[in-house]
N, C-alpha and C. Protein backbone atom coordinates (compact mmCIF):
# COMPACT_ATOMS: atom_id res chain seq x y z
N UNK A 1 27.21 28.61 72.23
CA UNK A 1 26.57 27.32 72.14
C UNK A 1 26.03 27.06 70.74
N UNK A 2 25.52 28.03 70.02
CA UNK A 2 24.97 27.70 68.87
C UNK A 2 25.63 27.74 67.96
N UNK A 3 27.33 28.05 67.76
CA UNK A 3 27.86 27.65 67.17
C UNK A 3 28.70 26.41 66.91
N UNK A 4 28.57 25.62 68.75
CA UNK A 4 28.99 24.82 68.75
C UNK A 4 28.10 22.99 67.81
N UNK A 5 26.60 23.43 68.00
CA UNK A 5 26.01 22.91 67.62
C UNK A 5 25.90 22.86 65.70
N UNK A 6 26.39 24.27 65.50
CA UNK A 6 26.78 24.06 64.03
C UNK A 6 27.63 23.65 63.82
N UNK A 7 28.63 23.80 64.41
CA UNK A 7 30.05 23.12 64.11
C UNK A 7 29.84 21.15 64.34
N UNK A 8 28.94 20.63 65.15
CA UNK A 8 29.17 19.68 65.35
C UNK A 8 28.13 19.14 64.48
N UNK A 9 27.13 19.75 63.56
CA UNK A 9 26.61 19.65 62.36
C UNK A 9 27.15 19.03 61.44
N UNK A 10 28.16 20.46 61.44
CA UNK A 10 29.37 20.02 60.11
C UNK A 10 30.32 18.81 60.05
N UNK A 11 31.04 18.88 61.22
CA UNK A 11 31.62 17.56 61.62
C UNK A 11 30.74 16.35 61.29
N UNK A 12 29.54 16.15 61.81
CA UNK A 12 28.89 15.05 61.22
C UNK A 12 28.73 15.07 60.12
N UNK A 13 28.22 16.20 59.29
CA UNK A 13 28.05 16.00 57.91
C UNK A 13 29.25 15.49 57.16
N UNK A 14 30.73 16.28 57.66
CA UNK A 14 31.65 15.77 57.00
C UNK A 14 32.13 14.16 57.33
N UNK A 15 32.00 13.84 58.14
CA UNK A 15 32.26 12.33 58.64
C UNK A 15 31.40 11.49 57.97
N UNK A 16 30.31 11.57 58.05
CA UNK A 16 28.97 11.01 56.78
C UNK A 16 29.52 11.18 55.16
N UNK A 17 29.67 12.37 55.49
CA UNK A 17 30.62 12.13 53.82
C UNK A 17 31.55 11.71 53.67
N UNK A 18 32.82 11.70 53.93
CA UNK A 18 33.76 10.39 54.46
C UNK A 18 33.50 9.34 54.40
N UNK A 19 32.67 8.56 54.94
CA UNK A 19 32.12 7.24 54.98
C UNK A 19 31.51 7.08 53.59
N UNK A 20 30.64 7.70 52.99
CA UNK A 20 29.83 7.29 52.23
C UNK A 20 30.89 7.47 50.80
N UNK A 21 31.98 8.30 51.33
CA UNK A 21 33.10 8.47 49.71
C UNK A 21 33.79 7.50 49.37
N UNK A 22 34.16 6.58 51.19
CA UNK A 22 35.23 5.43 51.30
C UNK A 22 34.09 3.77 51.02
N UNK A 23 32.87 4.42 51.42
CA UNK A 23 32.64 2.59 50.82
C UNK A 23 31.94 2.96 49.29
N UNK A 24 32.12 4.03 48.54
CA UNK A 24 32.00 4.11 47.18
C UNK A 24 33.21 3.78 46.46
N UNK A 25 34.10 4.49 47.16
CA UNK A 25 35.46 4.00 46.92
C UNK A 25 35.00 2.07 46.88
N UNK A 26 35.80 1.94 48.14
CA UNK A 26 34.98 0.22 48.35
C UNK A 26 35.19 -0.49 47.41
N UNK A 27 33.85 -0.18 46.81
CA UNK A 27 32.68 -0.66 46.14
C UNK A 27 32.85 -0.53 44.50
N UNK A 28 34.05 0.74 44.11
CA UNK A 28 34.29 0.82 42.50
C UNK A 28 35.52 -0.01 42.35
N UNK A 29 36.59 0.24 43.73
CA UNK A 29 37.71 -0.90 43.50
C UNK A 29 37.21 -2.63 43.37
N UNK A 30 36.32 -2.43 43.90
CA UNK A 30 35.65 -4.43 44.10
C UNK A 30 35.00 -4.25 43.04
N UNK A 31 34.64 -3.55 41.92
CA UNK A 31 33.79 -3.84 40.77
C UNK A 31 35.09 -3.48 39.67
N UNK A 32 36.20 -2.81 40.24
CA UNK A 32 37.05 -3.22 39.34
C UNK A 32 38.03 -4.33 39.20
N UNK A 33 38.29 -4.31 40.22
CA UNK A 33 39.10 -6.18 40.33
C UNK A 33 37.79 -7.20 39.75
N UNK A 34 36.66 -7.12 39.78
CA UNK A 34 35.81 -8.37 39.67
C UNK A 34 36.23 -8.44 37.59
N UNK A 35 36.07 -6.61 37.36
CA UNK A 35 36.05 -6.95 35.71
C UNK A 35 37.14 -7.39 35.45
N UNK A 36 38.49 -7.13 36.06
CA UNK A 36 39.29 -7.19 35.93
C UNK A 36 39.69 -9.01 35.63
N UNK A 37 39.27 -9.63 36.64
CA UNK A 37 38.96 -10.94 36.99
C UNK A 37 38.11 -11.61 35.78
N UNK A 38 37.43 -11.39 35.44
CA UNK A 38 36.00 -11.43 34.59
C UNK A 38 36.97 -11.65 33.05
N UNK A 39 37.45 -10.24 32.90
CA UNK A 39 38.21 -10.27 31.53
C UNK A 39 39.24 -11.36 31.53
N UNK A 40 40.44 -11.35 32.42
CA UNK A 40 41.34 -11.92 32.64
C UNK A 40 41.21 -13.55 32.71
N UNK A 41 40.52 -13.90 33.12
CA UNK A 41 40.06 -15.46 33.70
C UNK A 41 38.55 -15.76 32.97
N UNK A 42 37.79 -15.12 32.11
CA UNK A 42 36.76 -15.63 31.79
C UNK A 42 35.60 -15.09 32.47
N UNK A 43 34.50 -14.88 32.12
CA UNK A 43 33.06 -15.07 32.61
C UNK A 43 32.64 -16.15 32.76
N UNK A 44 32.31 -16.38 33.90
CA UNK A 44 31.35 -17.48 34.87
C UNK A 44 30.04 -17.69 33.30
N UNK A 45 30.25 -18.42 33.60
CA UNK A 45 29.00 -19.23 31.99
C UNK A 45 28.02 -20.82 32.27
N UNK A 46 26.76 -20.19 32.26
CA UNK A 46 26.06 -21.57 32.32
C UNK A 46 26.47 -22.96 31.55
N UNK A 47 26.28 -23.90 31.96
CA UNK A 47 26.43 -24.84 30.60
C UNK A 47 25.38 -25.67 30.49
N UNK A 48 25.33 -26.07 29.54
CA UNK A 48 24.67 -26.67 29.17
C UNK A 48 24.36 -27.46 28.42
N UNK A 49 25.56 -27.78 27.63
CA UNK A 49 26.06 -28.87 26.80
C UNK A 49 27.27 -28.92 26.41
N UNK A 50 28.55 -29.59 26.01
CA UNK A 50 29.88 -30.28 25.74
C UNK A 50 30.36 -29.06 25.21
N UNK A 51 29.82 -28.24 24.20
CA UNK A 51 30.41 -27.10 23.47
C UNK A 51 30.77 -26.31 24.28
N UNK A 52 29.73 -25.83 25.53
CA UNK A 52 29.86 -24.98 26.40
C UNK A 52 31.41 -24.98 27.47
N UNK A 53 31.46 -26.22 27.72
CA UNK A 53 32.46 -26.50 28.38
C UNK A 53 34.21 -25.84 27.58
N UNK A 54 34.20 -25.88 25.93
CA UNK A 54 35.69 -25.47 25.09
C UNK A 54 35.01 -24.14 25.05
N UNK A 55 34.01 -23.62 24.23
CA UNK A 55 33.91 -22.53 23.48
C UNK A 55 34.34 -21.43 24.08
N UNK A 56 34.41 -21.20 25.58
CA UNK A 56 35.14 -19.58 25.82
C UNK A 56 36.52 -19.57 26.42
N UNK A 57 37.04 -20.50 25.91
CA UNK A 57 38.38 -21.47 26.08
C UNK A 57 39.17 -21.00 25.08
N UNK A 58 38.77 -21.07 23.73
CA UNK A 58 39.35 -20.38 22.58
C UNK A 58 39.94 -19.26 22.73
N UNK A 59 41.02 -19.91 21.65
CA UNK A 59 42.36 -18.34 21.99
C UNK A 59 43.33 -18.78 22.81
N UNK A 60 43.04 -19.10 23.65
CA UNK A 60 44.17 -19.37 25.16
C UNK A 60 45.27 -20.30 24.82
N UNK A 61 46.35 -19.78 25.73
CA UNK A 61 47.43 -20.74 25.41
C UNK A 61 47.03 -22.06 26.51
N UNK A 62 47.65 -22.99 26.26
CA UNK A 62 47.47 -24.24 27.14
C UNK A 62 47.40 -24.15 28.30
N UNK A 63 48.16 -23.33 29.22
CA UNK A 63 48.04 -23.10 30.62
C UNK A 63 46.66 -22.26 30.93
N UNK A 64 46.15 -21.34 30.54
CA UNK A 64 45.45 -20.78 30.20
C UNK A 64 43.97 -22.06 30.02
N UNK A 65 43.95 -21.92 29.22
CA UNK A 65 42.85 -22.79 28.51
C UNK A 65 42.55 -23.99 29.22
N UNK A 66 43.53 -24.18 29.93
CA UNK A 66 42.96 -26.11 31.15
C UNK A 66 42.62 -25.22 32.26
N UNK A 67 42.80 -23.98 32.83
CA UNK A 67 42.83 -23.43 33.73
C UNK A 67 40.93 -23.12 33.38
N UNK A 68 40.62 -22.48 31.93
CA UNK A 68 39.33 -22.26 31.56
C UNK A 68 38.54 -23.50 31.99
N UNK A 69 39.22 -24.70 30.90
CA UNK A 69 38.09 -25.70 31.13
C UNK A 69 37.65 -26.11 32.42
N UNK A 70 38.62 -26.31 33.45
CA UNK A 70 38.13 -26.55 34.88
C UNK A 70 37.05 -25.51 35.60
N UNK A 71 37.66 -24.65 34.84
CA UNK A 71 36.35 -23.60 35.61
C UNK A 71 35.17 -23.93 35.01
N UNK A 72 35.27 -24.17 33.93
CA UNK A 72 33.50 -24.70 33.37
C UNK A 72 33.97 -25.99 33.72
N UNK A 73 33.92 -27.03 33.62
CA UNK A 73 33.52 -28.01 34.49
C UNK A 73 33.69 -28.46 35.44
N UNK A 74 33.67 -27.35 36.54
CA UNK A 74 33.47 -27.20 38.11
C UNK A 74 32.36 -26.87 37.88
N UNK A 75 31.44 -26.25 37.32
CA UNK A 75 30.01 -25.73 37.21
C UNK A 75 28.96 -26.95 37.33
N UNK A 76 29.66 -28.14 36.69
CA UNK A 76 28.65 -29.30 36.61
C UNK A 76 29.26 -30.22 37.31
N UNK A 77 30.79 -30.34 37.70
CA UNK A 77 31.11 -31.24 38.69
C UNK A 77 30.50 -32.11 40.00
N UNK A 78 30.39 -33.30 39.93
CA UNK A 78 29.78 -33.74 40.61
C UNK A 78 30.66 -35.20 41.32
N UNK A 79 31.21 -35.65 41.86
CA UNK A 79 31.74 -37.11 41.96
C UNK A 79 30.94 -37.81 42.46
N UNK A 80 30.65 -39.37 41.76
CA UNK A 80 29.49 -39.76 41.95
C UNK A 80 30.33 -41.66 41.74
N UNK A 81 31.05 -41.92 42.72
CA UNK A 81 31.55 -43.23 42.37
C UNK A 81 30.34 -44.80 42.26
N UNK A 82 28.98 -44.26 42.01
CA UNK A 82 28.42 -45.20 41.82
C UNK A 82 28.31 -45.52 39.88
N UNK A 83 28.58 -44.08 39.67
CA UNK A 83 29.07 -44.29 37.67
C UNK A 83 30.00 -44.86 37.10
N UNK A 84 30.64 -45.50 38.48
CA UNK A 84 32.10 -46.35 37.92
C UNK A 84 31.65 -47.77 36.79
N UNK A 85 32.74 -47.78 35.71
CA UNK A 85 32.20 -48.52 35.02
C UNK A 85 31.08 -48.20 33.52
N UNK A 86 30.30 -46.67 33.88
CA UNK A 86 29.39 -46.48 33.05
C UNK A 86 29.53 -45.80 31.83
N UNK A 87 29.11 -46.12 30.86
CA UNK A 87 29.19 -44.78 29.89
C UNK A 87 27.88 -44.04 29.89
N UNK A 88 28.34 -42.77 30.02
CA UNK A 88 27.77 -41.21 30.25
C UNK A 88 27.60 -40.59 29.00
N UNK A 89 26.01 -39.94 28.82
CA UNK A 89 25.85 -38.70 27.97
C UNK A 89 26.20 -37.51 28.99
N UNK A 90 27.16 -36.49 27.81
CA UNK A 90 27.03 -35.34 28.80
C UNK A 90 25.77 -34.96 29.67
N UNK A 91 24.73 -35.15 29.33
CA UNK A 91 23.61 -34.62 30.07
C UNK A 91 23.34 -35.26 31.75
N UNK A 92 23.96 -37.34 31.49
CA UNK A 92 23.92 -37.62 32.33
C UNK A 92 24.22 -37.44 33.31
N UNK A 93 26.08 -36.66 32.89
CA UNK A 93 27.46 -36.50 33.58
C UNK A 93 26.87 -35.19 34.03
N UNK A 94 26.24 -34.55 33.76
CA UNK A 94 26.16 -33.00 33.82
C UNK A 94 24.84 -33.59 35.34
N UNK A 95 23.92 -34.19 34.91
CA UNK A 95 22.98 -34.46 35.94
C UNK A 95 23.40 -35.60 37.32
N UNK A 96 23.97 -36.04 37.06
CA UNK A 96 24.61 -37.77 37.99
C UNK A 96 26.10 -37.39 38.38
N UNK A 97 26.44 -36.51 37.71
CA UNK A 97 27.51 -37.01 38.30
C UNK A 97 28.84 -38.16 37.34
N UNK A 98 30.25 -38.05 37.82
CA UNK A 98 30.47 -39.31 37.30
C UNK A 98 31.74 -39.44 38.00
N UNK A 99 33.05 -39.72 37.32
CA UNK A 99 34.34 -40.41 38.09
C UNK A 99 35.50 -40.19 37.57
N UNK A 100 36.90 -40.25 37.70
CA UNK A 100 37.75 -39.53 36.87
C UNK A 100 37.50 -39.84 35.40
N UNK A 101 37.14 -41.34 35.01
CA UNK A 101 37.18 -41.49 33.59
C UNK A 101 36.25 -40.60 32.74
N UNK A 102 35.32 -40.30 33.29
CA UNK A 102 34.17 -39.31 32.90
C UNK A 102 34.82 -38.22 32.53
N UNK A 103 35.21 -37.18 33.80
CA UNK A 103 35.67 -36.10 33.49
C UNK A 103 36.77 -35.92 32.21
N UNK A 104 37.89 -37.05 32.70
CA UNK A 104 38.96 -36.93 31.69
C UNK A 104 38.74 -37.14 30.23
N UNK A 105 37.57 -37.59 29.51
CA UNK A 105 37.19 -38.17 28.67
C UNK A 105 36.70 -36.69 27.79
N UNK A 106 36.18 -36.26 29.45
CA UNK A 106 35.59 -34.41 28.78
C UNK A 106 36.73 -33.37 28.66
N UNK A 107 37.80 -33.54 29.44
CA UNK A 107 38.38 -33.01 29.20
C UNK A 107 39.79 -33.37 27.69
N UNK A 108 39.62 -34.11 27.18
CA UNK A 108 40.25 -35.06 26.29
C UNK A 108 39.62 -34.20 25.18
N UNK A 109 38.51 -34.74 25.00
CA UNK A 109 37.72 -33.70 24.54
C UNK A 109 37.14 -32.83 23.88
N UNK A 110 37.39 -32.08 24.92
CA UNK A 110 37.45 -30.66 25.12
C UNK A 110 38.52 -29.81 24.47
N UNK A 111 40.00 -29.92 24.83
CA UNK A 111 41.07 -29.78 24.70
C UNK A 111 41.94 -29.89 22.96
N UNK A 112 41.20 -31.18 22.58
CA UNK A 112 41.41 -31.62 21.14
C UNK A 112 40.60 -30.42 20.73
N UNK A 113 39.31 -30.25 20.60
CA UNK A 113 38.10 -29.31 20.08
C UNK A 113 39.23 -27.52 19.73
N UNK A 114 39.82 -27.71 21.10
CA UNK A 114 40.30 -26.56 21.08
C UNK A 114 41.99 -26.30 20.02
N UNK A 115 42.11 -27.90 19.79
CA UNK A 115 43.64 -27.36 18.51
C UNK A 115 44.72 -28.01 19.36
N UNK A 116 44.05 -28.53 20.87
CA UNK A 116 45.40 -29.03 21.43
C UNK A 116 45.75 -30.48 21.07
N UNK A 117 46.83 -31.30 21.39
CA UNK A 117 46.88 -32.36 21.49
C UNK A 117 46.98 -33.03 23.15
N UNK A 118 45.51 -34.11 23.00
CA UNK A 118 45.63 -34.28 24.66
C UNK A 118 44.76 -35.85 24.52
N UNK A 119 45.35 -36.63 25.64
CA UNK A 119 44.72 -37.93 25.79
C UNK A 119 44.77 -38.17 27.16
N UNK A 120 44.01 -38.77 27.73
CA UNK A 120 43.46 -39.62 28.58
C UNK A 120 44.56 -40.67 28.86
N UNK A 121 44.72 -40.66 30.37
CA UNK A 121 45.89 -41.92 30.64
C UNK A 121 45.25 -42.21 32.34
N UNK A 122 45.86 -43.59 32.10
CA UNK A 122 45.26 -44.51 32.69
C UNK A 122 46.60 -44.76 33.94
N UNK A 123 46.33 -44.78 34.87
CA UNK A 123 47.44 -45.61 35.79
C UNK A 123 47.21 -46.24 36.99
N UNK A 124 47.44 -47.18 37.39
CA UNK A 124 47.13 -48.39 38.61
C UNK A 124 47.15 -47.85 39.85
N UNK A 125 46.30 -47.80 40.98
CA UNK A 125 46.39 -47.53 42.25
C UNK A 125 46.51 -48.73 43.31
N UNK A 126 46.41 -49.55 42.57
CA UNK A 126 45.86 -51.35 43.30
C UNK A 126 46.46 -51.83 42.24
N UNK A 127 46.31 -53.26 42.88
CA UNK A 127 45.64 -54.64 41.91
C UNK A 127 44.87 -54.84 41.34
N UNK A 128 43.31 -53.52 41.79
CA UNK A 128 41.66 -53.90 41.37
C UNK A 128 41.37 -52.26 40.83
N UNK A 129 42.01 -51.72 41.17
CA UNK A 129 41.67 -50.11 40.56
C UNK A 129 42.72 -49.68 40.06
N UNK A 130 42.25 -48.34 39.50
CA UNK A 130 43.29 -47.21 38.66
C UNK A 130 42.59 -45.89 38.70
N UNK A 131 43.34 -44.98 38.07
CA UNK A 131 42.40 -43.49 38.08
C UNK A 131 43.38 -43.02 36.61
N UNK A 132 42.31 -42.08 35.93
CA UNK A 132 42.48 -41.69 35.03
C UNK A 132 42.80 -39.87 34.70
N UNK A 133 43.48 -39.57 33.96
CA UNK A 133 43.75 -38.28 34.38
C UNK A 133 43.80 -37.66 32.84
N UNK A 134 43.68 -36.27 32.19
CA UNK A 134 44.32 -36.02 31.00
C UNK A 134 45.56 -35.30 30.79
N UNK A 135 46.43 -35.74 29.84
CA UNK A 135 47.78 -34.57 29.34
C UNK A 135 47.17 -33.70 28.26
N UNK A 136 47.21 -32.23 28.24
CA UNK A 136 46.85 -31.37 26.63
C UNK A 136 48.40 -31.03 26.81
N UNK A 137 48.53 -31.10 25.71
CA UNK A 137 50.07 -30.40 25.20
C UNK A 137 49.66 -29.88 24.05
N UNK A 138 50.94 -28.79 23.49
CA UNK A 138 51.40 -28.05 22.48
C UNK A 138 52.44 -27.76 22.64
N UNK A 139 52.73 -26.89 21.24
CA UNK A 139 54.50 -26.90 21.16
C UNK A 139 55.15 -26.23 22.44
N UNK A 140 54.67 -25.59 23.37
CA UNK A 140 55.06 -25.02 23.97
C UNK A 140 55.50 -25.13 25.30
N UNK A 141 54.09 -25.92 25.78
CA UNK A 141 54.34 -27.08 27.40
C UNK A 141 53.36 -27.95 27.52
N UNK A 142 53.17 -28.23 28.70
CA UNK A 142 51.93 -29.21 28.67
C UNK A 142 51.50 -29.00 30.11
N UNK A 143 50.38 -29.71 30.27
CA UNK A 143 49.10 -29.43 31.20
C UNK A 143 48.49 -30.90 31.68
N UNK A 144 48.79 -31.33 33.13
CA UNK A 144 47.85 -32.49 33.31
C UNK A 144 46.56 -31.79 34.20
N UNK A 145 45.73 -32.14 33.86
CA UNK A 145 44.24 -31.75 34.95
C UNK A 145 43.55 -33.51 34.88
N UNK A 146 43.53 -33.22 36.60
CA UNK A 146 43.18 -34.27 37.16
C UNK A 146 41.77 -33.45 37.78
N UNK A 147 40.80 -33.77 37.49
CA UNK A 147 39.81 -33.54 38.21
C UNK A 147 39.25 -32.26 38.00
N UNK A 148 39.37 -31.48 39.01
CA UNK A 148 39.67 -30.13 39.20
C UNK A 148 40.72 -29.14 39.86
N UNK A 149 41.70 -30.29 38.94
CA UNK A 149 43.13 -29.42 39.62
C UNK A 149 44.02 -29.28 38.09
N UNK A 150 44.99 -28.71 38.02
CA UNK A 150 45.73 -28.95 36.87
C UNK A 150 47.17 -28.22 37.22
N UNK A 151 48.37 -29.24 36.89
CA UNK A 151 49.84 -28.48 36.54
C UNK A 151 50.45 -28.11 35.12
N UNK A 152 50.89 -27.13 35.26
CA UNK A 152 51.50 -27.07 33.45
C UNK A 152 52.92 -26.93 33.58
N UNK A 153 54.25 -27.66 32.67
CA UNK A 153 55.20 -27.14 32.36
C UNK A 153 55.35 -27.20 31.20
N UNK A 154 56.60 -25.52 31.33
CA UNK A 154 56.94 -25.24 29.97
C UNK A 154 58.43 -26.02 29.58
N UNK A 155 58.17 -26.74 28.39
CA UNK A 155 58.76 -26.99 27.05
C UNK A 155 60.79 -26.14 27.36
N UNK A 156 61.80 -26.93 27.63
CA UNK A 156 62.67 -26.28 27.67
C UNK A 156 63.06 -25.15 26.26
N UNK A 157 63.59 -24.15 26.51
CA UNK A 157 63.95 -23.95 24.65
C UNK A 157 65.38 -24.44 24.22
N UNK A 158 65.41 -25.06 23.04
CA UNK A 158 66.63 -25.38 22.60
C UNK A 158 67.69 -24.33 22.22
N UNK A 159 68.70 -23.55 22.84
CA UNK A 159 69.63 -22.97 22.88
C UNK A 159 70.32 -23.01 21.21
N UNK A 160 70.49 -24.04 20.71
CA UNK A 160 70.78 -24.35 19.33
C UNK A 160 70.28 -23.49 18.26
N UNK A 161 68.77 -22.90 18.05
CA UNK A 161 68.14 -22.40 17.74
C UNK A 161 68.05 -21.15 17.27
């Protein structure tokens, strides 16, 4: 009997250790995908003014880099269709809220700041409305982000070449 009680000691001890190896385990794989994530895609960043929104954007190729800016301005995103019509300080847009022309205007921008070439376009939904969206391009492809979404294609290559 009293060895059975040691033995079933051990068994627990080893099962306790087991557990406590597998959610360390866990716990270093989920802190390595997060850096992994972190490096790869950016650090999550307060903002707090227009700069904030390009500056950790830099470097990136176009797909890349509209993919950044949406992530910072999802941080302050707000849709607020009573700003239709208004012109916005970032601070306002950042506090109120605003509407595609707002965003696209930041992201316009934004995008230029960063070396790209990108404008703001306008297109009809009605007779009485429209919505506004931006293109960034470079030599390479281009990028529309509408909101907080964005597509990119690449630039065919000329075979000639």
């Amino acid at each position: 009997m009293v060895k059975r009680k040691s033995s079933h000691k051990s068994l627990l001890i080893m099962t306790l250790t087991a557990c406590i190896i597998s959610f360390l385990s866990v716990a270093l794989l989920f802190y390595i995908i997060y850096d992994v994530t972190k490096t790869k895609y950016g650090e999550k960043i307060t903002i707090t003014s227009s700069e904030d929104i390009w500056r950790s954007c830099e470097g990136l190729n176009v797909k890349k880099a509209t993919e950044c800016l949406i992530r910072n301005v999802a941080e302050i995103y707000k849709y607020n269709s009573s700003q239709v019509g208004k012109e916005l300080t970032f601070e306002e847009l950042k506090e109120n809220g605003g509407v595609c022309n707002h965003y696209s205007m930041l992201y316009t921008d934004a995008a230029q700041k960063l070396g790209f070439y990108a404008r703001t376009v306008t297109i009809k939904t009605n007779n009485t409305s429209g919505h506004m969206f931006t293109v960034v391009s470079n030599h390479d492809a281009y990028c529309i982000i509408d909101s907080l979404s964005n597509v990119c294609f690449e630039f065919a290559q000329d075979i000639n070449k």
